[in-house]
C-alpha atoms as a PDB file:
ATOM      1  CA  UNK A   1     -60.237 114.892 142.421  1.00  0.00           C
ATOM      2  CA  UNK A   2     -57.255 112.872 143.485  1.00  0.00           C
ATOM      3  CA  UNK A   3     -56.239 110.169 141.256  1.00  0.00           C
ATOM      4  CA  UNK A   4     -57.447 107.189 143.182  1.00  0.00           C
ATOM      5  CA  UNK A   5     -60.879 108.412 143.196  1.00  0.00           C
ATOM      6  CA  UNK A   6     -60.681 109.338 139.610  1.00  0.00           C
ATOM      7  CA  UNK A   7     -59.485 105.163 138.878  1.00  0.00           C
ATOM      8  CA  UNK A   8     -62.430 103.752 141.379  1.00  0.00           C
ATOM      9  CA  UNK A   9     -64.790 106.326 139.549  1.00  0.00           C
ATOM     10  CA  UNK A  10     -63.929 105.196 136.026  1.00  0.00           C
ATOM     11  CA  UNK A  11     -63.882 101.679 137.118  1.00  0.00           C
ATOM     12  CA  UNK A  12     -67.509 101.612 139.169  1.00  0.00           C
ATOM     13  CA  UNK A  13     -68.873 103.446 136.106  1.00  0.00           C
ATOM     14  CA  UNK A  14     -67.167 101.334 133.497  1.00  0.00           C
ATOM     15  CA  UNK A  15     -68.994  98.200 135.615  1.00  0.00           C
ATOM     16  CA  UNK A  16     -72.417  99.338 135.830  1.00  0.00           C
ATOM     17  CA  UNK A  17     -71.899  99.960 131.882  1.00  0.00           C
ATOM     18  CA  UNK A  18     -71.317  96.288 131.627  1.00  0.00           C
ATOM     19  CA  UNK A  19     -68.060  96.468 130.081  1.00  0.00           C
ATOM     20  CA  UNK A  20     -65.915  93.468 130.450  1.00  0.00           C
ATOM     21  CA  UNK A  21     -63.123  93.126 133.115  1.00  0.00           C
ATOM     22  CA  UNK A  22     -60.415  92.493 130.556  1.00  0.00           C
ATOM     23  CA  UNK A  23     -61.515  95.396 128.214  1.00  0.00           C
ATOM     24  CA  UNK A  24     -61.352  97.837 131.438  1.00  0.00           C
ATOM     25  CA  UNK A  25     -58.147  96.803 132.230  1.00  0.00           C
ATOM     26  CA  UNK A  26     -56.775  97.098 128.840  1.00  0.00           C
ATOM     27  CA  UNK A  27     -58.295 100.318 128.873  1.00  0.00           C
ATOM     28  CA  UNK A  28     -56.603 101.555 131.763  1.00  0.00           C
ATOM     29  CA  UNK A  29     -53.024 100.390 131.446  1.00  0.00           C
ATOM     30  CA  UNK A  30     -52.715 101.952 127.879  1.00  0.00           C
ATOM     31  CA  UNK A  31     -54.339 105.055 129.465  1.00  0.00           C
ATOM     32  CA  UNK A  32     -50.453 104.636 131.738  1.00  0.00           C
ATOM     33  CA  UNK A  33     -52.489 102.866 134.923  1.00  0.00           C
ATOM     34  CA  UNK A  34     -50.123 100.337 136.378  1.00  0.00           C
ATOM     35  CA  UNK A  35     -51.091  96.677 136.878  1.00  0.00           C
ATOM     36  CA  UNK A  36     -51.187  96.658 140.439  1.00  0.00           C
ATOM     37  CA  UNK A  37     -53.573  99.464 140.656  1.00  0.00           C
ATOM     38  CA  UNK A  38     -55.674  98.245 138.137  1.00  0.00           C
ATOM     39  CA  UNK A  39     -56.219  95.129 139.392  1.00  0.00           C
ATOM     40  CA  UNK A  40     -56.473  96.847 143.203  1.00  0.00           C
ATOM     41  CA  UNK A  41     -59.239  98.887 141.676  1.00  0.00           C
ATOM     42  CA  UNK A  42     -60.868  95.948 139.963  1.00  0.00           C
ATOM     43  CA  UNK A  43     -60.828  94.010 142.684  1.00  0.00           C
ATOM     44  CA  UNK A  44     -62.617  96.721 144.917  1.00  0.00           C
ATOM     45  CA  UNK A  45     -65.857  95.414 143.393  1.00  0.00           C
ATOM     46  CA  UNK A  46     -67.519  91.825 143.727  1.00  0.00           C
ATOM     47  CA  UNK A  47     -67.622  90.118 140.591  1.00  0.00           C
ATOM     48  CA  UNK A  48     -71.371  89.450 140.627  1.00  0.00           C
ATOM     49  CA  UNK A  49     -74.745  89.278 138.340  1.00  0.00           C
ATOM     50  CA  UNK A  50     -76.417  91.463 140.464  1.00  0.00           C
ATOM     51  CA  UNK A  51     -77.089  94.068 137.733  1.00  0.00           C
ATOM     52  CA  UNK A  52     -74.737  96.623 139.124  1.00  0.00           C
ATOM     53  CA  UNK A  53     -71.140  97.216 140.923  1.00  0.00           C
ATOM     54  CA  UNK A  54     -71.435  95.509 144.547  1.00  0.00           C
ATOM     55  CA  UNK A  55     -68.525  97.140 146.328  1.00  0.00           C
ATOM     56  CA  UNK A  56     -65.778  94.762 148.511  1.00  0.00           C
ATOM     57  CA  UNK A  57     -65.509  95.728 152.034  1.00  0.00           C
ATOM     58  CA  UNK A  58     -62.348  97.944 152.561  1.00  0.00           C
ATOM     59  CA  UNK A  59     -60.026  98.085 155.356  1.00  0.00           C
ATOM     60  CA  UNK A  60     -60.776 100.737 157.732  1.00  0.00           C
ATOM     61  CA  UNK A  61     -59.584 102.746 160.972  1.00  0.00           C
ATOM     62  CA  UNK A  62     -60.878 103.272 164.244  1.00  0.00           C
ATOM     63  CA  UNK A  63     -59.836 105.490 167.442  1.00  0.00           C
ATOM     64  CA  UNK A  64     -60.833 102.866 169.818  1.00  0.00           C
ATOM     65  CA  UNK A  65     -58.735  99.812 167.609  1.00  0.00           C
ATOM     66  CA  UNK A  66     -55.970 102.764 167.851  1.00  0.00           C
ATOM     67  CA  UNK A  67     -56.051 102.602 171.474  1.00  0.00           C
ATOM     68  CA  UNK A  68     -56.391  98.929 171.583  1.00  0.00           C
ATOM     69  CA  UNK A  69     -53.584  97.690 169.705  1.00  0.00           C
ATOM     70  CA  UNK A  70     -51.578 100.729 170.693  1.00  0.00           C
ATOM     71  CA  UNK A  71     -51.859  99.532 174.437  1.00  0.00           C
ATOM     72  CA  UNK A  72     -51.514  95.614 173.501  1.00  0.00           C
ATOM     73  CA  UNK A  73     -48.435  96.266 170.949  1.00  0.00           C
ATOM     74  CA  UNK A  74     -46.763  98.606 174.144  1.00  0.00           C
ATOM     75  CA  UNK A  75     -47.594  95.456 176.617  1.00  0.00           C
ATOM     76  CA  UNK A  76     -46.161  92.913 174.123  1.00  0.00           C
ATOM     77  CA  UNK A  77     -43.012  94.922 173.989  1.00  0.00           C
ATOM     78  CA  UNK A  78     -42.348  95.433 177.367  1.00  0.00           C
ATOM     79  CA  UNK A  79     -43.096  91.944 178.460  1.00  0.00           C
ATOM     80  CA  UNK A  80     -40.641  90.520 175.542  1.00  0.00           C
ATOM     81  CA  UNK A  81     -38.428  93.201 176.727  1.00  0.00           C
ATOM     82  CA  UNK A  82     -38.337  92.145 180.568  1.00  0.00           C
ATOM     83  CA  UNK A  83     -38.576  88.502 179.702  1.00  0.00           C
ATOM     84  CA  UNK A  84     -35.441  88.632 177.728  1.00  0.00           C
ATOM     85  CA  UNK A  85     -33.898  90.785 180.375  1.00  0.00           C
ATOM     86  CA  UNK A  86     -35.108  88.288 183.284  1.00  0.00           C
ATOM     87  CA  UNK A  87     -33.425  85.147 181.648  1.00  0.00           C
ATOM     88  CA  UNK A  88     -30.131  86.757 181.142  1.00  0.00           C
ATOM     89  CA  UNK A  89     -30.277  88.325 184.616  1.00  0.00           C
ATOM     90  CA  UNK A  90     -30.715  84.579 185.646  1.00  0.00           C
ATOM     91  CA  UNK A  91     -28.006  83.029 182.831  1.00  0.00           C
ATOM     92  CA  UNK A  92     -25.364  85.448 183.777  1.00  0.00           C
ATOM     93  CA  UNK A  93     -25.775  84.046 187.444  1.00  0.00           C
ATOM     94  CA  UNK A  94     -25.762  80.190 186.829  1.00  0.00           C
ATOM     95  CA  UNK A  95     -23.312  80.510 184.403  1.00  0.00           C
ATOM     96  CA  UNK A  96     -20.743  83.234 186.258  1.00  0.00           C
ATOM     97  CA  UNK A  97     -17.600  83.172 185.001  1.00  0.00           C
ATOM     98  CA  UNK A  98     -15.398  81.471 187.943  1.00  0.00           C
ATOM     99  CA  UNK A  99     -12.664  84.700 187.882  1.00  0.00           C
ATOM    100  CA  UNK A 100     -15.107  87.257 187.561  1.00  0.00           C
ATOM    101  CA  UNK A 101     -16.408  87.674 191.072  1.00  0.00           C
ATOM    102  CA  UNK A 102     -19.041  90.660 191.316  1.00  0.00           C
ATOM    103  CA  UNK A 103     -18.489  93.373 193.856  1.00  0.00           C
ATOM    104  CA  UNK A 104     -21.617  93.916 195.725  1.00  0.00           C
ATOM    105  CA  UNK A 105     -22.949  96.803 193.985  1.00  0.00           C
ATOM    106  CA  UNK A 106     -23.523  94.492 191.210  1.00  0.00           C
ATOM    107  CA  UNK A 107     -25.128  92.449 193.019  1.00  0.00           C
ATOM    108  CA  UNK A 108     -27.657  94.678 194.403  1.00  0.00           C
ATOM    109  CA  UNK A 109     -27.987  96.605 190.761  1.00  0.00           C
ATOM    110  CA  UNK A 110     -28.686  92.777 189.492  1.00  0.00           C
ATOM    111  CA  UNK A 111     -31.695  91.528 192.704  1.00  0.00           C
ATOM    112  CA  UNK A 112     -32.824  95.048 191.977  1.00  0.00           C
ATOM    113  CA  UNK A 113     -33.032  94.261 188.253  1.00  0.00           C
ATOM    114  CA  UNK A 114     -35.197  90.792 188.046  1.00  0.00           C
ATOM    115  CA  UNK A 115     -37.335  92.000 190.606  1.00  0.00           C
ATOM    116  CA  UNK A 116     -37.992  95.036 188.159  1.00  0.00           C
ATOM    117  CA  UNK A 117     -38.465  92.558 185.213  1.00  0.00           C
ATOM    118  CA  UNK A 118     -41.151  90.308 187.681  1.00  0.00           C
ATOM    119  CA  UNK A 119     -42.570  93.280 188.292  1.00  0.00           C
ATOM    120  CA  UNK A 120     -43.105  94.099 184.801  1.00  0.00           C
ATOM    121  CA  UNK A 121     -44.007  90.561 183.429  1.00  0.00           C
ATOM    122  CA  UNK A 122     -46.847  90.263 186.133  1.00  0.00           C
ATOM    123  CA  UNK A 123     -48.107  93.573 184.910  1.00  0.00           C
ATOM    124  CA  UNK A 124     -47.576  94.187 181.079  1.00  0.00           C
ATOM    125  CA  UNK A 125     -47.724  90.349 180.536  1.00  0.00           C
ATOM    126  CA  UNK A 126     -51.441  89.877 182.228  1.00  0.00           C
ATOM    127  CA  UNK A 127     -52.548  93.333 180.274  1.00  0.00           C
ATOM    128  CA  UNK A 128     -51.081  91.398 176.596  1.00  0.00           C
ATOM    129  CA  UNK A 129     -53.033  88.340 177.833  1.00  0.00           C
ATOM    130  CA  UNK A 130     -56.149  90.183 178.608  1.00  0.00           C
ATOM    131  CA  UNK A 131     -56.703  92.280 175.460  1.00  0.00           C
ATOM    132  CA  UNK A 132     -55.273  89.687 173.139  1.00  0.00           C
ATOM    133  CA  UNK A 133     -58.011  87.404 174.400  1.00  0.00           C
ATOM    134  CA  UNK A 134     -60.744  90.425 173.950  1.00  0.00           C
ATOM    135  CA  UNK A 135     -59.519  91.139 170.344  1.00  0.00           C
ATOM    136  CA  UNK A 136     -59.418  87.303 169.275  1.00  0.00           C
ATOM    137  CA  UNK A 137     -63.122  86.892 170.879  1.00  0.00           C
ATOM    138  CA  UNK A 138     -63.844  90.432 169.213  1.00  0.00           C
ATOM    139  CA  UNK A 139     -62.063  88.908 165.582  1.00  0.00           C
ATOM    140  CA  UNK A 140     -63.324  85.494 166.026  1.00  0.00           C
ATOM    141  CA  UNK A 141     -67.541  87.095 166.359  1.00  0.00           C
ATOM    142  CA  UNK A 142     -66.953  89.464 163.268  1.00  0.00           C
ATOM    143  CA  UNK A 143     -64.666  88.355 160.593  1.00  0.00           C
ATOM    144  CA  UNK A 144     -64.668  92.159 159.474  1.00  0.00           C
ATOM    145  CA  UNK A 145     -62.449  93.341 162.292  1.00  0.00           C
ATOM    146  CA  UNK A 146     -59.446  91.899 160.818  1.00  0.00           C
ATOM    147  CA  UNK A 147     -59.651  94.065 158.010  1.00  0.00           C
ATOM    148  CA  UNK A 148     -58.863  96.896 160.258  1.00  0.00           C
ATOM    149  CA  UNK A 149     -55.843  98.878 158.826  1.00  0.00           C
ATOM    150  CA  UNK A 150     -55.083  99.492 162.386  1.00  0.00           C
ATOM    151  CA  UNK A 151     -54.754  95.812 163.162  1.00  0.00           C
ATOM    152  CA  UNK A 152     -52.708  95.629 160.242  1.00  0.00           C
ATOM    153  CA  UNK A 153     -49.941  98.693 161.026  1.00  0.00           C
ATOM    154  CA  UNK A 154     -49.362  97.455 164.163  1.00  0.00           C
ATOM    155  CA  UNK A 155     -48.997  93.213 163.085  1.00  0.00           C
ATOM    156  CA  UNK A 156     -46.612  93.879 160.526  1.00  0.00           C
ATOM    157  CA  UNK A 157     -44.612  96.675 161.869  1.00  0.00           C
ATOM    158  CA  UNK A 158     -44.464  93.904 165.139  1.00  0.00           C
ATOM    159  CA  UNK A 159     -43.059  91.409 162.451  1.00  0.00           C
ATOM    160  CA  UNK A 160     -40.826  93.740 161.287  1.00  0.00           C
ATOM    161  CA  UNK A 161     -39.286  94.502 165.050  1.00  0.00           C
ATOM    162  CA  UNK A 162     -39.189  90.268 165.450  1.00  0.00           C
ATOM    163  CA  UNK A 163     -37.857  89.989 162.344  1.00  0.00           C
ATOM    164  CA  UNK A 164     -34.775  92.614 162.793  1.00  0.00           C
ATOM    165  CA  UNK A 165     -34.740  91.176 167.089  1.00  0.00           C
ATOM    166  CA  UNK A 166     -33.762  87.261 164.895  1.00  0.00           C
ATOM    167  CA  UNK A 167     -31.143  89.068 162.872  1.00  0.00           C
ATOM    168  CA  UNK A 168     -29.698  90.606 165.423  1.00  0.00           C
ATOM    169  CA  UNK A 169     -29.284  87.268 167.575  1.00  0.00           C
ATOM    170  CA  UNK A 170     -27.848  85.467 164.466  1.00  0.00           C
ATOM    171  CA  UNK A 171     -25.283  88.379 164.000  1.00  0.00           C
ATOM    172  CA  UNK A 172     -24.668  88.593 167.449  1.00  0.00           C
ATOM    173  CA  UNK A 173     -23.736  84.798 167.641  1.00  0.00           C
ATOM    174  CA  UNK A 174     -21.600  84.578 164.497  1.00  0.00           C
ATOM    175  CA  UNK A 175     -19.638  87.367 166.124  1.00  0.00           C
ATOM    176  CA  UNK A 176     -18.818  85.453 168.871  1.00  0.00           C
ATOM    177  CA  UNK A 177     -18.110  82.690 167.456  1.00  0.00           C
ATOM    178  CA  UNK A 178     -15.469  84.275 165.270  1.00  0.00           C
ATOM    179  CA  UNK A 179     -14.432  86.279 168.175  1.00  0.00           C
ATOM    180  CA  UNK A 180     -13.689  82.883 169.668  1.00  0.00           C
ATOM    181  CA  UNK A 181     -16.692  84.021 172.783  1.00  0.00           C
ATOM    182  CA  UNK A 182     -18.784  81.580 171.884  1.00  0.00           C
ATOM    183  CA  UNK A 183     -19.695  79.731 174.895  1.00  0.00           C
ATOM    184  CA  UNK A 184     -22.219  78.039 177.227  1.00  0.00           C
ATOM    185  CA  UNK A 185     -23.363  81.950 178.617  1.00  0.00           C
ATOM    186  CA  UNK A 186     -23.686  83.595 175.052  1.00  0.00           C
ATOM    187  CA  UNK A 187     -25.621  80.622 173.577  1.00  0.00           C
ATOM    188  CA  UNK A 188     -27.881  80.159 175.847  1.00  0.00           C
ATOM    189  CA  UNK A 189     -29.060  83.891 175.738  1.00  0.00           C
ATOM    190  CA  UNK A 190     -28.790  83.656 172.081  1.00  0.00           C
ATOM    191  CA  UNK A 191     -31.248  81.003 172.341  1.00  0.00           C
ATOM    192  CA  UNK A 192     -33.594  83.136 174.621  1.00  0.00           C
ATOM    193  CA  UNK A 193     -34.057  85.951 172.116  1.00  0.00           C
ATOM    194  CA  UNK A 194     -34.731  83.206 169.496  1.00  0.00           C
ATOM    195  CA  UNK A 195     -37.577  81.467 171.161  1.00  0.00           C
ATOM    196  CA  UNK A 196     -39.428  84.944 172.392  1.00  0.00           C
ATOM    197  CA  UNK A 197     -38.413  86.506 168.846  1.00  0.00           C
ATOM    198  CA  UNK A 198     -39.238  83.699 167.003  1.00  0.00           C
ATOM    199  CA  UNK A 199     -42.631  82.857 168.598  1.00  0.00           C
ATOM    200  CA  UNK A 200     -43.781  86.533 168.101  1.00  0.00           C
ATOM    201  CA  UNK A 201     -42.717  86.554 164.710  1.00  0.00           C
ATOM    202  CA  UNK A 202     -44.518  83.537 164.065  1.00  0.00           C
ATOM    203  CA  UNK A 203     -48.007  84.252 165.922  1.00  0.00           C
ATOM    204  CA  UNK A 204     -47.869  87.484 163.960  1.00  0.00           C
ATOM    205  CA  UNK A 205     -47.262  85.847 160.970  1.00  0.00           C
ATOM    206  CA  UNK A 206     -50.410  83.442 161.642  1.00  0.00           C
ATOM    207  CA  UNK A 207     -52.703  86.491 162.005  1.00  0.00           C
ATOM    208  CA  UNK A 208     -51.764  88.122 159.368  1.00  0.00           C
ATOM    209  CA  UNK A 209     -52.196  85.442 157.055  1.00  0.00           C
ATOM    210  CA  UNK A 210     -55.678  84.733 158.804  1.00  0.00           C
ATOM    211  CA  UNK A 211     -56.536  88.655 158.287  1.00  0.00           C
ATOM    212  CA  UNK A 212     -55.459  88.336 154.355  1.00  0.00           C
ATOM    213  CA  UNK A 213     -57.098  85.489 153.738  1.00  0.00           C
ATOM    214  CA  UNK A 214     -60.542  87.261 155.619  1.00  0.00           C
ATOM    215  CA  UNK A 215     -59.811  90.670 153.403  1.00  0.00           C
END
């Protein structure tokens, strides 16, 4: 038996016994337990007068959620991806640097480029739309979705991508300024991977807290 099952088992037991919370706890973190895996356990089961242990509901995953947010996290990434690609495409030609004229391969390689990224936007941005709509309907009709650890992986390991993308664009602009590059061009593209980073991050950051606070 692994050792989780043997704390929930001592724990659901100790329960229907009617021994106190405290005393249980006690109990196990002499016995070595630590704290947060006492009080996970603990927590596992309602504090109620039913008569016996009434278990929490517990996160759980499923093939089709797997498929769902593994298609909506790919579509969110490609449509930040393209967006941010799109709007420097279009910053690099309002603000062209007056002696650096383009030969007209660059050109081409640059048309060919945002109509790519429309291409993309239209496409992965309408599919993020569409199935972030079904899973907040889908969330919004049964609070118990959120607790999918599915759902979960794939919010925070999005924060985690937003989080390192804000980094990254306040590292890339303290460079330049010390570089002494800092100007109209490189701020305004800094400020393009802040908004799309920044409002990802914090949508993500909403849900999540909405899915703890459902758990």
């Amino acid at each position: 038996m692994r050792k989780p099952d043997q704390l929930a088992e001592f724990v659901h037991e100790a329960l229907r016994m009617g021994k106190d919370r405290g005393e249980i706890a006690e109990a196990l973190q002499s016995a070595g337990w630590a704290a947060h895996e006492v009080d996970e356990a603990l927590g596992a089961w309602a504090k109620d007068a039913f008569g016996i242990p009434v278990p929490r509901p517990r996160p759980y995953v499923s093939a089709r959620e797997a498929f769902v947010y593994g298609l909506m996290f790919t579509a969110l990434a490609m449509t930040a991806w393209h967006l941010v690609s799109l709007s420097f495409n279009l910053i690099d030609i309002r603000f062209a640097y007056p002696t650096q004229a383009e030969d007209q391969w660059m050109v081409v390689h640059r048309l060919q480029s945002i109509r790519w990224s429309i291409a993309a936007l239209i496409v992965f941005g309408t599919l993020f739309l569409l199935l972030n709509r079904r899973v907040s309907r889908a969330t919004d009709s049964d609070p118990g979705k959120r607790r999918s650890a599915v759902r979960k992986w794939f919010g925070y390991i999005t924060l985690f991508l937003a989080a390192i993308s804000l980094l990254g664009d306040a590292l890339w602009i303290i460079y330049s300024a010390l570089n002494g590059d800092l100007g109209l061009r490189i701020l305004t593209k800094g400020l393009v991977v802040l908004i799309v980073a920044g409002v990802i991050f914090l949508y993500f950051r909403i849900e999540m807290g909405a899915d703890e606070h459902a758990a």
